[in-house]
Protein backbone atom coordinates (compact mmCIF):
# COMPACT_ATOMS: atom_id res chain seq x y z
CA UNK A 1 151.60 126.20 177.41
CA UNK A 2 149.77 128.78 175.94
CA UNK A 3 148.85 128.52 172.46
CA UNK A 4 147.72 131.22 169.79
CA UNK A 5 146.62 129.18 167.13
CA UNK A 6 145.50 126.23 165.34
CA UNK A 7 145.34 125.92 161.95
CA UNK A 8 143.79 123.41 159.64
CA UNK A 9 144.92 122.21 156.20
CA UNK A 10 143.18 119.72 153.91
CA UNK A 11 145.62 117.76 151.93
CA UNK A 12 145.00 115.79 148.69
CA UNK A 13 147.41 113.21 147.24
CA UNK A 14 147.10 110.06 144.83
CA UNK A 15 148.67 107.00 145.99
CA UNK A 16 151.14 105.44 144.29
CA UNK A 17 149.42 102.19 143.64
CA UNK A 18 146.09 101.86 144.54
CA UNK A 19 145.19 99.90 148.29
CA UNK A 20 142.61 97.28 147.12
CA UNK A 21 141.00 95.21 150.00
CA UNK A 22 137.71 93.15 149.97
CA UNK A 23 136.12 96.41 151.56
CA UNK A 24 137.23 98.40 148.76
CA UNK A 25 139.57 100.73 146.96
CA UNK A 26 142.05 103.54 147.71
CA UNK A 27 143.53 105.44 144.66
CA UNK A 28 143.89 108.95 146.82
CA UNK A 29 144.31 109.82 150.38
CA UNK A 30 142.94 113.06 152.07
CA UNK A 31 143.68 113.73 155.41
CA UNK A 32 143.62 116.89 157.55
CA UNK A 33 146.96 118.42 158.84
CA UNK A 34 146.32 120.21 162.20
CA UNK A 35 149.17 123.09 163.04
CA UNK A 36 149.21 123.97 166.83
CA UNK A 37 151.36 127.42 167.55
CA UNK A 38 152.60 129.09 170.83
CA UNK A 39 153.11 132.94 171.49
CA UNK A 40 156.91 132.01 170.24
CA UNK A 41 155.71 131.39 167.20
CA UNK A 42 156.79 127.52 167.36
CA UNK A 43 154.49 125.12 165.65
CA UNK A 44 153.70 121.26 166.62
CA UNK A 45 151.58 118.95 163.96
CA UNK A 46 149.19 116.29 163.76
CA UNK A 47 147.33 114.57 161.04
CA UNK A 48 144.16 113.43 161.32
CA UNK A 49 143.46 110.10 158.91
CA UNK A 50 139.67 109.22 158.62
CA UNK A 51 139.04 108.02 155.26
CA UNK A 52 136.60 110.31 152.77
CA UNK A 53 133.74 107.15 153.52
CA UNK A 54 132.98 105.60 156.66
CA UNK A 55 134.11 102.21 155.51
CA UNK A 56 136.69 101.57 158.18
CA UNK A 57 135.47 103.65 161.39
CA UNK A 58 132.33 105.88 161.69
CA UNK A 59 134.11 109.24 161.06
CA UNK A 60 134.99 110.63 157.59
CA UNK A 61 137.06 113.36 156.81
CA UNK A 62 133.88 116.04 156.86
CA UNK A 63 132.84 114.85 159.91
CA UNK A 64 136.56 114.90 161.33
CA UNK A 65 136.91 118.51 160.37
CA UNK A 66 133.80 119.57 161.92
CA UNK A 67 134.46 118.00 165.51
CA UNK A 68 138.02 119.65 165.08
CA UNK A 69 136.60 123.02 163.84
CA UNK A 70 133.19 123.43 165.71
CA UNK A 71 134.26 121.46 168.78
CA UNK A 72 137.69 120.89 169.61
CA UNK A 73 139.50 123.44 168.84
CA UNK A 74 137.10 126.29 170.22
CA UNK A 75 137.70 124.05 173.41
CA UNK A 76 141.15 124.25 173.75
CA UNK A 77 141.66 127.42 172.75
CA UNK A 78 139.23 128.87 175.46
CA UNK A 79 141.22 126.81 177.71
CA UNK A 80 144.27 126.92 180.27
CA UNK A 81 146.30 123.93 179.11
CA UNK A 82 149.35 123.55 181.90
CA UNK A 83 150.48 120.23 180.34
CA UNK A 84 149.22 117.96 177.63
CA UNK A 85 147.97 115.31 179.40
CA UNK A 86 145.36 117.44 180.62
CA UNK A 87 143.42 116.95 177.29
CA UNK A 88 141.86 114.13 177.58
CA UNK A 89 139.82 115.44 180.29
CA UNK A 90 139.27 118.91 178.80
CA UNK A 91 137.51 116.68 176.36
CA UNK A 92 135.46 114.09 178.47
CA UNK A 93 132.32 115.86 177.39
CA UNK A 94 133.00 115.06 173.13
CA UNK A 95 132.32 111.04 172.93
CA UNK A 96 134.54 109.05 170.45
CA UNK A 97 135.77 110.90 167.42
CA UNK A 98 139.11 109.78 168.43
CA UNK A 99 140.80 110.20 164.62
CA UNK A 100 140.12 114.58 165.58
CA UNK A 101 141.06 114.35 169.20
CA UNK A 102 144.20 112.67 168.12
CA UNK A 103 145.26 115.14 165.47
CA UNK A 104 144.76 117.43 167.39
CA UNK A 105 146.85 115.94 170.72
CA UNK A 106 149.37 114.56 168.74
CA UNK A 107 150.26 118.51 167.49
CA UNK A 108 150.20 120.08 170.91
CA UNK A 109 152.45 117.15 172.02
CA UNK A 110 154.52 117.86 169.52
CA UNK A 111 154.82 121.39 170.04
CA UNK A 112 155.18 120.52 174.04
CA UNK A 113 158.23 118.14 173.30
CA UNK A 114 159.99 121.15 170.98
CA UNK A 115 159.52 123.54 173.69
CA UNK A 116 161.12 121.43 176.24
CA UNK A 117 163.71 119.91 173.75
CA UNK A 118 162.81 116.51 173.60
CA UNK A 119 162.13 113.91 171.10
CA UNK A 120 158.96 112.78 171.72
CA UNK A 121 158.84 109.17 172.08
CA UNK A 122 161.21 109.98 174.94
CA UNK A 123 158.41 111.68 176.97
CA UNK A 124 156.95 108.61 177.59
CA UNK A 125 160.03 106.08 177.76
CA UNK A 126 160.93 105.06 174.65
CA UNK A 127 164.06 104.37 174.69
CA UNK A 128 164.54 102.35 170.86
CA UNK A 129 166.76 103.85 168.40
CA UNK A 130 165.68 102.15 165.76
CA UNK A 131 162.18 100.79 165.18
CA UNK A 132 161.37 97.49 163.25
CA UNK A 133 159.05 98.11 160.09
CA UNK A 134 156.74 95.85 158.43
CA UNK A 135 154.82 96.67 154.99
CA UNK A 136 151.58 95.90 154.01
CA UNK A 137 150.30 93.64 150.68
CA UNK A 138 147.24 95.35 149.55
CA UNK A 139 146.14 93.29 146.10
CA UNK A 140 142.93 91.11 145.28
CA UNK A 141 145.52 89.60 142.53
CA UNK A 142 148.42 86.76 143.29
CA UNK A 143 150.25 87.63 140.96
CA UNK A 144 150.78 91.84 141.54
CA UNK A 145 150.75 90.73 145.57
CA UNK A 146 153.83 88.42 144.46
CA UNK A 147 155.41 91.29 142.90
CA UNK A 148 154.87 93.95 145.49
CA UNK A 149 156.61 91.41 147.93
CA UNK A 150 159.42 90.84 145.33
CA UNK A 151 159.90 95.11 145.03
CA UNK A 152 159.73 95.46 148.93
CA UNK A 153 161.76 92.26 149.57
CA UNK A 154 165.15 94.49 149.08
CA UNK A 155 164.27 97.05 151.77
CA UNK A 156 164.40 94.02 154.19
CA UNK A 157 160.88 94.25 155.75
CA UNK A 158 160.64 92.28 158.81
CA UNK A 159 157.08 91.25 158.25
CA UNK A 160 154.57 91.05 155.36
CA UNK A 161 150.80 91.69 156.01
CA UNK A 162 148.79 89.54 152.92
CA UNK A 163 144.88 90.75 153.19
CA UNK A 164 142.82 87.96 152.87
CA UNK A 165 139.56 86.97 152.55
CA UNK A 166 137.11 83.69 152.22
CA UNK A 167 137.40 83.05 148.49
CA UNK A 168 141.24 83.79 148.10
CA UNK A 169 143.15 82.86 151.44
CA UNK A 170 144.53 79.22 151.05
CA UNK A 171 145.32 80.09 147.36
CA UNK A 172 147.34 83.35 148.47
CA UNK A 173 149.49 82.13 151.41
CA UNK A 174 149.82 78.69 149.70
CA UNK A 175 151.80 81.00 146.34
CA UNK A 176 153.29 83.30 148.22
CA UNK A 177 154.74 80.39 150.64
CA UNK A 178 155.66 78.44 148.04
CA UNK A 179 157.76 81.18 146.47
CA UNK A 180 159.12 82.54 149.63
CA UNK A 181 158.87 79.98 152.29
CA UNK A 182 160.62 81.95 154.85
CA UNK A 183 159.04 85.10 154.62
CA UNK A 184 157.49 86.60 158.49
CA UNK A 185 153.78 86.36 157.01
CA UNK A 186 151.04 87.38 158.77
CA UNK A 187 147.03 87.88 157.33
CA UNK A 188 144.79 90.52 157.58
CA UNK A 189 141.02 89.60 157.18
CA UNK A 190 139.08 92.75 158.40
CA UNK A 191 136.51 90.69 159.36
CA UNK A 192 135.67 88.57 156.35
CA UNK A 193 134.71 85.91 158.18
CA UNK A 194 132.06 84.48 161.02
CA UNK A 195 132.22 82.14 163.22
CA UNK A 196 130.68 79.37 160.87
CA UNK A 197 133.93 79.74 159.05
CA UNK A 198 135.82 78.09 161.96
CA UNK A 199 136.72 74.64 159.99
CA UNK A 200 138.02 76.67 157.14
CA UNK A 201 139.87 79.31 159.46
CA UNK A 202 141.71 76.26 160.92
CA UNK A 203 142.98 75.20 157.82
CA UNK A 204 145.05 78.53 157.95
CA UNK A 205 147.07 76.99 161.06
CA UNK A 206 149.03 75.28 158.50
CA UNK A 207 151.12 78.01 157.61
CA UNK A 208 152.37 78.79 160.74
CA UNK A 209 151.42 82.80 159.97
CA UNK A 210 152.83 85.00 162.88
CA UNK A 211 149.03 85.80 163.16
CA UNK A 212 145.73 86.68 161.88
CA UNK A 213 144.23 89.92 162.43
CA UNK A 214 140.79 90.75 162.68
CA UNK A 215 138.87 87.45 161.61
CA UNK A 216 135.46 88.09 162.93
CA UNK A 217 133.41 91.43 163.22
CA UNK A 218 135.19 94.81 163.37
CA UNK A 219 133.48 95.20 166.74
CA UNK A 220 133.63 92.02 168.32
CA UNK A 221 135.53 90.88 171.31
CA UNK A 222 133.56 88.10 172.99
CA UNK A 223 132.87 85.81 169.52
CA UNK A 224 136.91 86.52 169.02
CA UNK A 225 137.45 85.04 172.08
CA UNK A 226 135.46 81.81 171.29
CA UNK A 227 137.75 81.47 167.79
CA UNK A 228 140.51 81.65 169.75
CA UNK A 229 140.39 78.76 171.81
CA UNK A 230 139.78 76.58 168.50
CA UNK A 231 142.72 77.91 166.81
CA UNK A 232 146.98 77.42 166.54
CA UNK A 233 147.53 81.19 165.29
CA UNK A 234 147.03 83.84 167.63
CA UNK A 235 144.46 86.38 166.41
CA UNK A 236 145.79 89.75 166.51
CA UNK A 237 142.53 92.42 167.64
CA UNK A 238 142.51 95.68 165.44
CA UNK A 239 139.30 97.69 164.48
CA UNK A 240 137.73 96.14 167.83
CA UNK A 241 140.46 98.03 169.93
CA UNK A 242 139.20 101.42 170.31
CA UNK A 243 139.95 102.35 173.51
CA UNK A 244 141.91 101.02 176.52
CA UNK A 245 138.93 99.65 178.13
CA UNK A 246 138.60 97.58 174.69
CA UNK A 247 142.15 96.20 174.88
CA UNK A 248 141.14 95.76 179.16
CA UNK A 249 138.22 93.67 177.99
CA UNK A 250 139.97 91.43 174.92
CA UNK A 251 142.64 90.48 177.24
CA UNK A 252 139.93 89.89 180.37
CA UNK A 253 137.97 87.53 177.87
CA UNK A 254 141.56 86.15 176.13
CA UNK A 255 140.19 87.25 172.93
CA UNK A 256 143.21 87.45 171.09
CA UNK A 257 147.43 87.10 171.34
CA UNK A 258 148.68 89.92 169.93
CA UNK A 259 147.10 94.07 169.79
CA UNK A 260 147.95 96.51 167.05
CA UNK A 261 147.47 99.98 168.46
CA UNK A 262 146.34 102.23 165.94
CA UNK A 263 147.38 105.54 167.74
CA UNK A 264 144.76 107.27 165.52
CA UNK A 265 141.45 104.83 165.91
CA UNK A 266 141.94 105.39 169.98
CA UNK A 267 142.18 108.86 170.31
CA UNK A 268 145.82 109.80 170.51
CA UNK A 269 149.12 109.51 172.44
CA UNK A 270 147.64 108.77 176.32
CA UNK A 271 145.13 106.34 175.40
CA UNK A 272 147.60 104.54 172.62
CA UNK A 273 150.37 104.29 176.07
CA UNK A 274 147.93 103.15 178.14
CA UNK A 275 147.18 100.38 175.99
CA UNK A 276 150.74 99.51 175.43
CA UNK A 277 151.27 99.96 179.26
CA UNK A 278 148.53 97.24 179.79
CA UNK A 279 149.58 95.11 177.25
CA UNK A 280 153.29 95.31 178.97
CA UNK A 281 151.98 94.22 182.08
CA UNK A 282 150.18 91.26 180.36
CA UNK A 283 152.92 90.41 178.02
CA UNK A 284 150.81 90.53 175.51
CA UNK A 285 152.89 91.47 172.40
CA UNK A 286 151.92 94.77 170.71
CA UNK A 287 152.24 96.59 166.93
CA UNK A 288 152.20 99.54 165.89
CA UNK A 289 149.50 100.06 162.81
CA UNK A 290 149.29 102.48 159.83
CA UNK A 291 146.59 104.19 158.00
CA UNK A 292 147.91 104.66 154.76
CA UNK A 293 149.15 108.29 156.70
CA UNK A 294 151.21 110.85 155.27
CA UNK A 295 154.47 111.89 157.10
CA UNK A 296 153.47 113.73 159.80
CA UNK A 297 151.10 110.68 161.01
CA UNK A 298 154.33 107.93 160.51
CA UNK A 299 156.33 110.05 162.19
CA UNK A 300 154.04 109.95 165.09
CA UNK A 301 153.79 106.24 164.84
CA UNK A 302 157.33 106.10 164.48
CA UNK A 303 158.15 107.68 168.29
CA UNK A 304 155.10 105.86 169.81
CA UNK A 305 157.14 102.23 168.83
CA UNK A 306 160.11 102.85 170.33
CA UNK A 307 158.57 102.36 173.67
CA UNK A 308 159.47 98.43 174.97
CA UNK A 309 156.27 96.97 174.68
CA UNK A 310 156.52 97.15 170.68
CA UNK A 311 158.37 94.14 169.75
CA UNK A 312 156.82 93.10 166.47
CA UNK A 313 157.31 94.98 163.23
CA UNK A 314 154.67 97.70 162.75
CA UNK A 315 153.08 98.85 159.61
CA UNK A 316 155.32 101.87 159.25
CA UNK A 317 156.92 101.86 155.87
CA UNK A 318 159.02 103.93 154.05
CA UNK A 319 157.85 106.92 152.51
CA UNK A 320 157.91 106.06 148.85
CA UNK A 321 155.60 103.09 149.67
CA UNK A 322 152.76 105.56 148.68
CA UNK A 323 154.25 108.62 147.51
CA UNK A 324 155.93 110.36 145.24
CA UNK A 325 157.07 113.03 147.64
CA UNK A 326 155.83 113.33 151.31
CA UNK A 327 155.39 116.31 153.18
CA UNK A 328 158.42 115.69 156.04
CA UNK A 329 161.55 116.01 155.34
CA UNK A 330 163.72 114.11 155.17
CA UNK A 331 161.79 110.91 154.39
CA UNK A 332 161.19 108.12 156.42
CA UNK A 333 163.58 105.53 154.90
CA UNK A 334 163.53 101.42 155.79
CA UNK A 335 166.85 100.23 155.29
CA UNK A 336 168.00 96.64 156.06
CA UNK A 337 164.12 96.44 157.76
CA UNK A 338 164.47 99.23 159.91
CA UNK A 339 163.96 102.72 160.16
CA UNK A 340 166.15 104.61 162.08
CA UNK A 341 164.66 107.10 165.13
CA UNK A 342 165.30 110.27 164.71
CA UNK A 343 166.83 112.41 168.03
CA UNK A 344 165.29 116.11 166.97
CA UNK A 345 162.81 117.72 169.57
CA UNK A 346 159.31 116.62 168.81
CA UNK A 347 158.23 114.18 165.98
CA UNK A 348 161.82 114.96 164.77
CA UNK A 349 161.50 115.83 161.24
CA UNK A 350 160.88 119.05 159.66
CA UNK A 351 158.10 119.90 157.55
CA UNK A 352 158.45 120.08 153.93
CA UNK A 353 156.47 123.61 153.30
CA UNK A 354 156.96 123.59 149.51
CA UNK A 355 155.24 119.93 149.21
CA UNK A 356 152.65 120.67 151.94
CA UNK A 357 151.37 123.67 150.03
CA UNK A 358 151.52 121.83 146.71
CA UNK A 359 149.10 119.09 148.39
CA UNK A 360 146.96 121.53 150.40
CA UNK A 361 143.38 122.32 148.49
CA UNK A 362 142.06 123.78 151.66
CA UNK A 363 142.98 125.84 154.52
CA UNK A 364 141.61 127.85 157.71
CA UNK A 365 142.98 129.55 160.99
CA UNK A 366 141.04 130.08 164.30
CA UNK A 367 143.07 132.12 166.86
């Protein structure tokens, strides 16, 4: 599959309402669109979605662009690329940096699955066609976390994700049960807590959440393992899972009940299946996560969980959940807690042009 170019655009857009965590703040979202084009002149697309500070993983948007632009892309371009799954090899030689290696995979898979006319969550057995979607409560305040669930509560999420921390957790889930005792909770802590929290982090088994993700450190494994054996509610593993041999290890040391593969965090499409394929074998349930991504990045995330293995709701929302207009089109819609797949060659939704220039504050080609 010979390609001719690969273009890069930086895009700039302000959410909605701003993501607040104990970590911080999100008001806008940058992220870098990578544009992958054959001799025919047809284009695949990936987003890369580090955040502008290193708050979550090492890389940053800067830092993303450079590995794409210095490294990567000079890489593949010099290079002979018969299929896709040829890249992770081609790039053995770049450690970690997965958030630019999986841009820029996820756009020549794209571009691989138009040419051959597939939808691309079919290349590697998905079979769903419709995926489950879950949204995400991102408020240090009860009462505008009570009213986020109340707005999304007509869409029909399938699972709410209530980030937590030390000083606010049994006062949160105790409210928000109380008002909606039925509600498929779950809590994210990005590792607010340590292991001397254990007696308090037991109390939480009393709300019977579907989980709680992340407790301890966001690169732990082996203390993980030692909270789980003291408590009810599985502990679903996120920023530790970074790579399959990560997930091989968590579920070697039976560190946790549940995954969330963050397609983006482990370097793309092979190492995100692999994972799920491991995680399959182990029936250990699996997630797909989000990264407050534009719709390029969703629709990714959307064709990775159709495959079987991704049986709870993932944190792939609609598109109006941040925006005010996306850059795919059409939108991705949640209806009735769902969001229907779509059966288009490649990610299966078309660019919108007209909003992606209106977003883009830098651009560059390298042929």
């Amino acid at each position: 599959m010979k390609l001719s170019s690969i273009s890069l655009k930086l895009i700039k857009a302000p959410l909605k309402r701003p993501f607040k965590t104990h970590l911080g703040t999100v008001s806008d979202r940058e992220v870098i669109i990578v544009e992958a084009m054959d001799e025919d002149g047809l284009i695949g697309y990936g987003e890369a979605v580090p955040f502008t500070s290193p708050w979550y993983t090492e890389e940053t948007t800067k830092t993303c662009f450079h590995m794409l632009e210095d490294f990567l892309i000079p890489l593949t371009l010099a290079s002979q690329i018969r299929h896709p799954d040829e890249l992770p090899n081609l790039w053995g030689g770049i450690r970690r940096n997965a958030m630019a290696k999986s841009a820029l995979e996820q756009a020549i898979l794209d571009l691989y699955a138009k040419q051959k006319g597939v939808y691309l969550g079919r290349l590697f057995g998905g079979e769903r066609r419709e995926v489950a979607a879950g949204v995400v409560i991102a408020s240090n305040d009860i009462e505008d976390a009570m009213r986020q669930i109340e707005d999304f509560s007509g869409s029909g999420y399938q699972r709410y994700k209530i980030k937590i921390n030390p000083q606010n957790d049994l006062e949160f889930l105790a409210e928000i049960l109380r008002a909606y005792p039925d509600i498929p909770l779950m809590a994210d802590a990005n590792s607010a807590y340590t292991l001397d929290d254990i007696p308090h982090l037991q109390k939480l088994d009393d709300f019977k959440l579907m989980m709680i993700e992340q407790p301890l450190g966001h690169d732990d494994i082996v203390e993980h393992s030692f909270l789980q054996k003291q408590l009810q509610t599985p502990i679903c593993l996120d920023e530790s899972i970074n790579s399959f041999h990560d997930a091989k290890s968590a579920l070697w040391l039976q560190s946790c009940g549940v995954i969330n593969i963050k397609m983006a965090k482990v370097g793309g499409w092979m190492e995100a299946v692999r994972i799920h394929d491991l995680c399959l074998g182990n029936d250990v349930p699996v997630w797909c996560g989000g990264m407050i991504e534009f719709g390029i990045s969703r629709a990714h995330n959307i064709a990775l969980a159709t495959l079987k293995g991704f049986t709870i709701p993932g944190d792939i929302s609609s598109s109006s959940r941040y925006w005010d207009g996306d850059i795919i089109d059409p939108e991705v819609i949640v209806e009735n807690g769902v969001i229907q797949v779509p059966d288009k060659a490649g990610i299966g939704f078309a660019i919108n042009e007209k909003r992606l220039k209106e977003l883009t504050t830098y651009s560059k080609l390298y042929k």
